[in-house]
C-alpha atoms as a PDB file:
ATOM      1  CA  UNK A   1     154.060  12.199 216.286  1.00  0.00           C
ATOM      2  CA  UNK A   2     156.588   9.393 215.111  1.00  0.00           C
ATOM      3  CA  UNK A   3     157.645   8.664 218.776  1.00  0.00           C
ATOM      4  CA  UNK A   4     154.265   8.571 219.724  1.00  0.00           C
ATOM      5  CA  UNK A   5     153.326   6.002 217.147  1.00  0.00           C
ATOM      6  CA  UNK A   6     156.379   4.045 217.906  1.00  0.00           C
ATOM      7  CA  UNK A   7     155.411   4.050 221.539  1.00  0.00           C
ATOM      8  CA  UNK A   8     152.117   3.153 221.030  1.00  0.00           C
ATOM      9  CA  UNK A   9     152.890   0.480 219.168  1.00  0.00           C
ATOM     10  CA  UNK A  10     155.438  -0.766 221.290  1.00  0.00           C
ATOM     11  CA  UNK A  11     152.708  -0.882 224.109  1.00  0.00           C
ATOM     12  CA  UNK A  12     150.522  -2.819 221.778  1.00  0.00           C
ATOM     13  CA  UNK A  13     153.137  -5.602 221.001  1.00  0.00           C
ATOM     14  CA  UNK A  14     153.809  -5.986 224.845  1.00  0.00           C
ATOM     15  CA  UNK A  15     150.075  -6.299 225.488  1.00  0.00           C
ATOM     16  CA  UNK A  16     149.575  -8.811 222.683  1.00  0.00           C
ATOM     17  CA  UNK A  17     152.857 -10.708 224.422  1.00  0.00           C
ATOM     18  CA  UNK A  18     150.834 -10.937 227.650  1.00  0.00           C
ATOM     19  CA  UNK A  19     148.116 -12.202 226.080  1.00  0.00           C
ATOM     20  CA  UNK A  20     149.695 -14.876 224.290  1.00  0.00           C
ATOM     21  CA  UNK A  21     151.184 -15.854 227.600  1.00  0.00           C
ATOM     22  CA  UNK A  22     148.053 -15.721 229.260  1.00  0.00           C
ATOM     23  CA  UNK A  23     146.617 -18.326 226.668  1.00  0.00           C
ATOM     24  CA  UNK A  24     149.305 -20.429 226.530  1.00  0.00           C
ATOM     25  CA  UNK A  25     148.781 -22.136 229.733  1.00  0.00           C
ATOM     26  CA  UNK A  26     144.908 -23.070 228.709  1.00  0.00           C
ATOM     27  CA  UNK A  27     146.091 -24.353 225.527  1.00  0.00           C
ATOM     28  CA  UNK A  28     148.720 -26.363 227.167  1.00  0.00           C
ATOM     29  CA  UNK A  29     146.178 -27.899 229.695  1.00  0.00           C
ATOM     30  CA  UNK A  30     143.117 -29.421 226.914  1.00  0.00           C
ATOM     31  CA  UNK A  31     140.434 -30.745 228.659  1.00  0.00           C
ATOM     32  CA  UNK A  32     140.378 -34.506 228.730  1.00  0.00           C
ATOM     33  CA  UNK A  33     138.466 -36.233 225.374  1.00  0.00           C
ATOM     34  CA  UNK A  34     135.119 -38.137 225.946  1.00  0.00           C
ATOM     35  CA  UNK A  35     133.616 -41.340 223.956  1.00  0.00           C
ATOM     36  CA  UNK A  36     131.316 -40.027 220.811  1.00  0.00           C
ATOM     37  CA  UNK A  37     127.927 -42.090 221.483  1.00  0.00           C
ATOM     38  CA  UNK A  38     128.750 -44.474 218.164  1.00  0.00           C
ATOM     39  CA  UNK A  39     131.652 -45.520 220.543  1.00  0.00           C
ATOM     40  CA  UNK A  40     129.242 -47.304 222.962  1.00  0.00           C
ATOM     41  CA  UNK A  41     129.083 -51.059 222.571  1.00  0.00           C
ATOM     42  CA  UNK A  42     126.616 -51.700 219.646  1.00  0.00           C
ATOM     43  CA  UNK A  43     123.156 -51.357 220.308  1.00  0.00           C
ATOM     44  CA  UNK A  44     119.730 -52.472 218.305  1.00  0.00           C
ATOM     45  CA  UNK A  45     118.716 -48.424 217.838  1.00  0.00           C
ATOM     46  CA  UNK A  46     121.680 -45.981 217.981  1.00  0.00           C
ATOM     47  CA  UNK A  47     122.938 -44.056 220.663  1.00  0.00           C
ATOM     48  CA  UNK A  48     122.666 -40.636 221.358  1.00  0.00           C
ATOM     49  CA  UNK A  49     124.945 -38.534 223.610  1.00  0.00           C
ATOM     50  CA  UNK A  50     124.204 -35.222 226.122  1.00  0.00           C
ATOM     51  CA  UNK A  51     127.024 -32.408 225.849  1.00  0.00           C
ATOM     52  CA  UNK A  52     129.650 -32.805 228.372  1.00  0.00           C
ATOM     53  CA  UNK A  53     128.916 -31.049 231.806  1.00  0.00           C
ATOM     54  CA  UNK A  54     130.623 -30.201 234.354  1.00  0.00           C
ATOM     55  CA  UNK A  55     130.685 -31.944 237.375  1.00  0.00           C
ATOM     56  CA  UNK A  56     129.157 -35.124 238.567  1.00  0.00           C
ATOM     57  CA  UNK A  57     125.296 -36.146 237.662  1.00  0.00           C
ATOM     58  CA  UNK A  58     122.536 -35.959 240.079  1.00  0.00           C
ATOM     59  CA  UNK A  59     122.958 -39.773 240.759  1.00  0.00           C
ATOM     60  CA  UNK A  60     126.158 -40.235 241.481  1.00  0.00           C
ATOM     61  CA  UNK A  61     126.621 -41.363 237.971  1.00  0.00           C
ATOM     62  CA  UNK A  62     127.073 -45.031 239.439  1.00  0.00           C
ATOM     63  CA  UNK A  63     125.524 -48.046 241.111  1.00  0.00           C
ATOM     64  CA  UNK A  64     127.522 -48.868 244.547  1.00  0.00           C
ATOM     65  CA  UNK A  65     130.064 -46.138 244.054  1.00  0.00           C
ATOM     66  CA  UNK A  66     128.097 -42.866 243.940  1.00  0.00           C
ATOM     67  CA  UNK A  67     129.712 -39.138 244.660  1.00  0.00           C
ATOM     68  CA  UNK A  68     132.965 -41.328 245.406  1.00  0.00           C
ATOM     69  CA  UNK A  69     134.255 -39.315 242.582  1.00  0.00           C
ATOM     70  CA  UNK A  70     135.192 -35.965 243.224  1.00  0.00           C
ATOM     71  CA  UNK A  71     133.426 -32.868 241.326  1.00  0.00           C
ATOM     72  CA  UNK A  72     136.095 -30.546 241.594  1.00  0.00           C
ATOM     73  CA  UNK A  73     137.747 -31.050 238.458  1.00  0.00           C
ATOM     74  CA  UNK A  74     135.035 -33.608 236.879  1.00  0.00           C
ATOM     75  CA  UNK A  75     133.327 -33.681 233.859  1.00  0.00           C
ATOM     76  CA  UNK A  76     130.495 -36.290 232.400  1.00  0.00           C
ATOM     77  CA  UNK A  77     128.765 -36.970 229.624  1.00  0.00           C
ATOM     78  CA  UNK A  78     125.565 -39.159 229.816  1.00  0.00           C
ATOM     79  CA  UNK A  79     124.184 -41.678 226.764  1.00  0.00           C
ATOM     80  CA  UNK A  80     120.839 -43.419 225.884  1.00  0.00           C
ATOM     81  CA  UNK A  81     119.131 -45.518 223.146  1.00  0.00           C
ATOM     82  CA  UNK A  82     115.390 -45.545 222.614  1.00  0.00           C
ATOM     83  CA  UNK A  83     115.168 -48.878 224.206  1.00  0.00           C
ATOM     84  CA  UNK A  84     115.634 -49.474 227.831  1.00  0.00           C
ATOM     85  CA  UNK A  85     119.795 -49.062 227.396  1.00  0.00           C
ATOM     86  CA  UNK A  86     121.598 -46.170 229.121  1.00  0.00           C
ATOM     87  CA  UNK A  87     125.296 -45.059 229.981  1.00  0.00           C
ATOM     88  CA  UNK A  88     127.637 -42.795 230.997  1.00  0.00           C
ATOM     89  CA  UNK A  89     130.894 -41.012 231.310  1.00  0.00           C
ATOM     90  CA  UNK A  90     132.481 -39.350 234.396  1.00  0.00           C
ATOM     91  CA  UNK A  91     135.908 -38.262 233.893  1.00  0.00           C
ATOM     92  CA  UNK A  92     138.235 -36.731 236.656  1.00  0.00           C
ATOM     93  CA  UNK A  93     141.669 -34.985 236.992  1.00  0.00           C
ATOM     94  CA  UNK A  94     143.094 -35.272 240.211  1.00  0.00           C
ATOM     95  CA  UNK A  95     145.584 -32.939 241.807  1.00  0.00           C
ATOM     96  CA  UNK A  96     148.671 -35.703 241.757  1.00  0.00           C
ATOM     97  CA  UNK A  97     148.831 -39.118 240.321  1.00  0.00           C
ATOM     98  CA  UNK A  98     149.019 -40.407 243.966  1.00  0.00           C
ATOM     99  CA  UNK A  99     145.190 -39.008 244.267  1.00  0.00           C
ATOM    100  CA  UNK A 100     144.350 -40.425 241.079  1.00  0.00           C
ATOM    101  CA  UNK A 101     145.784 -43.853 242.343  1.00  0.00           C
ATOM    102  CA  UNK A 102     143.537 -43.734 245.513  1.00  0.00           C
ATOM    103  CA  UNK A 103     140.803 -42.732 243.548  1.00  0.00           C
ATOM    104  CA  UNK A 104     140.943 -45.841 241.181  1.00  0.00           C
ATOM    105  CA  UNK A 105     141.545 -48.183 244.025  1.00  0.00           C
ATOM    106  CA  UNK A 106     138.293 -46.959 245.794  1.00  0.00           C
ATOM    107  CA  UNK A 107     136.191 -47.318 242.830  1.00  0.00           C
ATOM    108  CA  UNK A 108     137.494 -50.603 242.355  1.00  0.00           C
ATOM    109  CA  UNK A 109     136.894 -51.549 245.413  1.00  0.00           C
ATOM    110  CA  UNK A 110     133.640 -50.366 245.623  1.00  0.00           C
ATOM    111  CA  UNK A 111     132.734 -51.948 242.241  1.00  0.00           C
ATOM    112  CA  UNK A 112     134.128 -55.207 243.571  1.00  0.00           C
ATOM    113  CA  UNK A 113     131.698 -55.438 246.622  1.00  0.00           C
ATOM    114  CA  UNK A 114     128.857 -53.696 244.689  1.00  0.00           C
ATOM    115  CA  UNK A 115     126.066 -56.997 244.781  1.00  0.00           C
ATOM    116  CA  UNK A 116     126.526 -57.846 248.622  1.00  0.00           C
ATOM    117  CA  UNK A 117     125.750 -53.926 249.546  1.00  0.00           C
ATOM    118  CA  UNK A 118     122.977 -53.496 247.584  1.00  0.00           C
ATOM    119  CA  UNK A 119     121.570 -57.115 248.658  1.00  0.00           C
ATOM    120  CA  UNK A 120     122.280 -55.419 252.272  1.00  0.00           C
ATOM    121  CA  UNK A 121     120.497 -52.153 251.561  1.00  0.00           C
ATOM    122  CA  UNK A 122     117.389 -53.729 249.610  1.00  0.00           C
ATOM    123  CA  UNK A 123     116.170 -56.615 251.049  1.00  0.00           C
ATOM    124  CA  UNK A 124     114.629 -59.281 248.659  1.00  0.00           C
ATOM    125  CA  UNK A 125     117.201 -58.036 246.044  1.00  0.00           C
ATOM    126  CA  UNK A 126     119.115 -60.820 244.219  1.00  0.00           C
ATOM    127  CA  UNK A 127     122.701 -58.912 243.192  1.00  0.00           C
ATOM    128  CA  UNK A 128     125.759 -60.097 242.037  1.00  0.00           C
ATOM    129  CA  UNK A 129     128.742 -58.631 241.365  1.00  0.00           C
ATOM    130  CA  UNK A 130     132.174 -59.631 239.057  1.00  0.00           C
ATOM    131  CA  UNK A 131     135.527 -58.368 238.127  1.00  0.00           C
ATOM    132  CA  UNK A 132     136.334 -59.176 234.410  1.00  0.00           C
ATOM    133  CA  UNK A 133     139.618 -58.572 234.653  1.00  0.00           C
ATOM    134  CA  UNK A 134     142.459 -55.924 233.612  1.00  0.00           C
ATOM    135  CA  UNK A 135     142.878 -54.452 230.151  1.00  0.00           C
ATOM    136  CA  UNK A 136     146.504 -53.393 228.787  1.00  0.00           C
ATOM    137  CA  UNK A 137     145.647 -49.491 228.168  1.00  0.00           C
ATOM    138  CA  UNK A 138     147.901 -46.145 229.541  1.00  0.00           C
ATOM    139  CA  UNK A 139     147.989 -47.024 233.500  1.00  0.00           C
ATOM    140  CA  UNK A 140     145.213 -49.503 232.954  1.00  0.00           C
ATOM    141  CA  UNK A 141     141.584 -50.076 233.571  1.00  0.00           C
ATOM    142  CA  UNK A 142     139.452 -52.368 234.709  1.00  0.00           C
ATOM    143  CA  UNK A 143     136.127 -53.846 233.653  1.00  0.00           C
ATOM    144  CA  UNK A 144     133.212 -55.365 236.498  1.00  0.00           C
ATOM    145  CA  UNK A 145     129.460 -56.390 236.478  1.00  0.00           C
ATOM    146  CA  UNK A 146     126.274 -56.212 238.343  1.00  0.00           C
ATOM    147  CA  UNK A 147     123.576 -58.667 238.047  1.00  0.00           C
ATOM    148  CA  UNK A 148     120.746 -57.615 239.776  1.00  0.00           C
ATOM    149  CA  UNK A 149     116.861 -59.069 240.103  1.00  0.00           C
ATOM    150  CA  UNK A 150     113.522 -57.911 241.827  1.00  0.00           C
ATOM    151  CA  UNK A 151     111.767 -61.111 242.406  1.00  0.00           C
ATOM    152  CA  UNK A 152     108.553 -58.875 243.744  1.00  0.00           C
ATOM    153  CA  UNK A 153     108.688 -56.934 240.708  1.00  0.00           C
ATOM    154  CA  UNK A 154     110.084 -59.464 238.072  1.00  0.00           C
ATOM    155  CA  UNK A 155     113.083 -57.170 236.821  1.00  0.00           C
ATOM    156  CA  UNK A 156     116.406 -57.924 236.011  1.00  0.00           C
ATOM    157  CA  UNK A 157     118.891 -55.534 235.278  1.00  0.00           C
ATOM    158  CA  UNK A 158     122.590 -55.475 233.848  1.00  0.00           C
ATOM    159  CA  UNK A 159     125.036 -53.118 234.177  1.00  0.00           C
ATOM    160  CA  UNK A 160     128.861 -53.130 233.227  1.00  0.00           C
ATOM    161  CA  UNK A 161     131.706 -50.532 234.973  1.00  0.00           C
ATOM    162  CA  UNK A 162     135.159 -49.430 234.361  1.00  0.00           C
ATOM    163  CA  UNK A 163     137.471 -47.700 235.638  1.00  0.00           C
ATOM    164  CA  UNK A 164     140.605 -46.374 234.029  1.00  0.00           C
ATOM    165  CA  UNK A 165     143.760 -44.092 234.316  1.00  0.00           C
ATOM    166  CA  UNK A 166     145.768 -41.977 232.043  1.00  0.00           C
ATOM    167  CA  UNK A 167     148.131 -40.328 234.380  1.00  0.00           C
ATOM    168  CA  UNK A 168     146.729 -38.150 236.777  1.00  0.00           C
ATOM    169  CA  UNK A 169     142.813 -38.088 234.824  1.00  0.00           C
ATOM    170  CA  UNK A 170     140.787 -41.057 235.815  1.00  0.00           C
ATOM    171  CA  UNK A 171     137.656 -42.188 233.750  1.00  0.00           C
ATOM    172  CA  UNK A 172     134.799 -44.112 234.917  1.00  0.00           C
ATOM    173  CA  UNK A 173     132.063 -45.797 232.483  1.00  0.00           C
ATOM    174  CA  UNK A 174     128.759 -47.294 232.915  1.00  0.00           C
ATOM    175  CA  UNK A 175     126.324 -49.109 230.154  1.00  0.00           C
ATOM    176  CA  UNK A 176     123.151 -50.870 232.179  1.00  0.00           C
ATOM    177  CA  UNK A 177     119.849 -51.938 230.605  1.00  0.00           C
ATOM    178  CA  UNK A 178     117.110 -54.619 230.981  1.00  0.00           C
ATOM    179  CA  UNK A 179     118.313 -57.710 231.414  1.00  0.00           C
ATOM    180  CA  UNK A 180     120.357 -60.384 232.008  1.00  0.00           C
ATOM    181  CA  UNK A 181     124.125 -61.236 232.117  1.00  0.00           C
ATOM    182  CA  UNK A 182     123.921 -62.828 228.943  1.00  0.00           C
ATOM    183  CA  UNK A 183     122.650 -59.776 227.400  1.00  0.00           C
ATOM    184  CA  UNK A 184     125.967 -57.868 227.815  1.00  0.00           C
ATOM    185  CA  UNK A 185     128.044 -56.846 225.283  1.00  0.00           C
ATOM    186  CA  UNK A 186     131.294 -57.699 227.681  1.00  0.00           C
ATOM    187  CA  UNK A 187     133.592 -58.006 225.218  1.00  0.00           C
ATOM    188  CA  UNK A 188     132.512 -54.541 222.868  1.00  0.00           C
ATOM    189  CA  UNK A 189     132.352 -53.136 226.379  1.00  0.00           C
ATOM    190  CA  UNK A 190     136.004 -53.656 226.589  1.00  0.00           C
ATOM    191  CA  UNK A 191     136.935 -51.993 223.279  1.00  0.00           C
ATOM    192  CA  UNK A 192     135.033 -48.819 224.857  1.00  0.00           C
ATOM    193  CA  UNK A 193     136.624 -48.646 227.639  1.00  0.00           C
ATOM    194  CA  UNK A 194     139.736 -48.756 226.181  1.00  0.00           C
ATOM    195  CA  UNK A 195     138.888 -46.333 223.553  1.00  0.00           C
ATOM    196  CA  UNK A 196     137.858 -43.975 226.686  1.00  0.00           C
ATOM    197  CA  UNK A 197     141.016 -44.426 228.274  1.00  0.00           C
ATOM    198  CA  UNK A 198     142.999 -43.616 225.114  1.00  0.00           C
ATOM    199  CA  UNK A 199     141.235 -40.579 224.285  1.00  0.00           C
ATOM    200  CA  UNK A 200     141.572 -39.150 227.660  1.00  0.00           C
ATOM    201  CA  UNK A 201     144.879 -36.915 226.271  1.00  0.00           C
END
């Protein structure tokens, strides 16, 4: 009865073994960290923020650069205020940091030429695009806007993009709303994206 006892709790330490082996490699690899909605520039009413899901949103997720972004491997997270101000997150891992590369250079890119395609595709739309430079965070990011106006319908719209890199994850975000240039928060914009970039891992 001893040497069965012993035996059988010999098989149970080897079986917990295997199972802490079997975790450790999940632990290891966390899923990349998104922005908590009070980390959105500052708004008039307060942000609220979806759960994360897996994937890419129905959309695209983003103006002039929609399903660019992989979903293999891609998680988002959407935000909105009461008033007419929405955003999101779409966050990526790619298989090397040579993909992830690519992959930033073709949302850039895409970004970059964003008012002249839309002004292609939608005649009578008034769109303009800008870069806003480079900010100083992991492998870096980068910040662009899109000025857009419906002279048939009378609405402008605003939206600010980044895109930035932590390795091989790569994180895009979007804030648009109702308005005009002057109504963007560029410079709290910045401060999120940076604060997406450095939660990333």
């Amino acid at each position: 009865m001893n040497k069965l006892r012993t035996a059988l709790a010999t098989a149970a330490a080897a079986a917990l073994g295997l199972a802490a082996l079997a975790t450790a490699p999940a632990q290891a690899a966390a899923q990349p960290a998104f922005l908590a909605a009070s980390q959105m520039p500052p708004s008039s009413t307060p942000w609220t923020a979806t759960q994360v899901f897996t994937g890419i949103p129905e959309n695209g997720g983003a103006l002039c650069a929609p399903y660019k972004i992989p979903a293999q491997n891609t998680r988002y997270r959407e935000f909105s205020t009461e008033l007419d101000t929405n955003g999101v997150q779409i966050t990526t891992v790619a298989p090397t940091e040579a993909d992830a590369v690519k992959l930033v250079d073709t949302l850039r890119k895409a970004l970059a030429g964003c008012g002249p395609l839309l002004e292609q595709q939608n005649p009578g739309l008034q769109a303009v695009s800008a870069s806003h430079g480079a900010l100083a965070v992991e492998e870096g990011a980068w910040v662009y806007s899109l000025d857009t106006a419906d002279p048939q319908i009378g609405i402008t719209d605003i939206h600010l993009f980044s895109v930035g890199r932590d390795g091989r994850t790569v994180t895009f975000v979007r804030w648009g709303q109702v308005g005009d240039f002057e109504d963007a928060p560029l410079t709290a914009f910045r401060t999120t994206t940076k604060t997406a970039v450095n939660k990333l891992h």
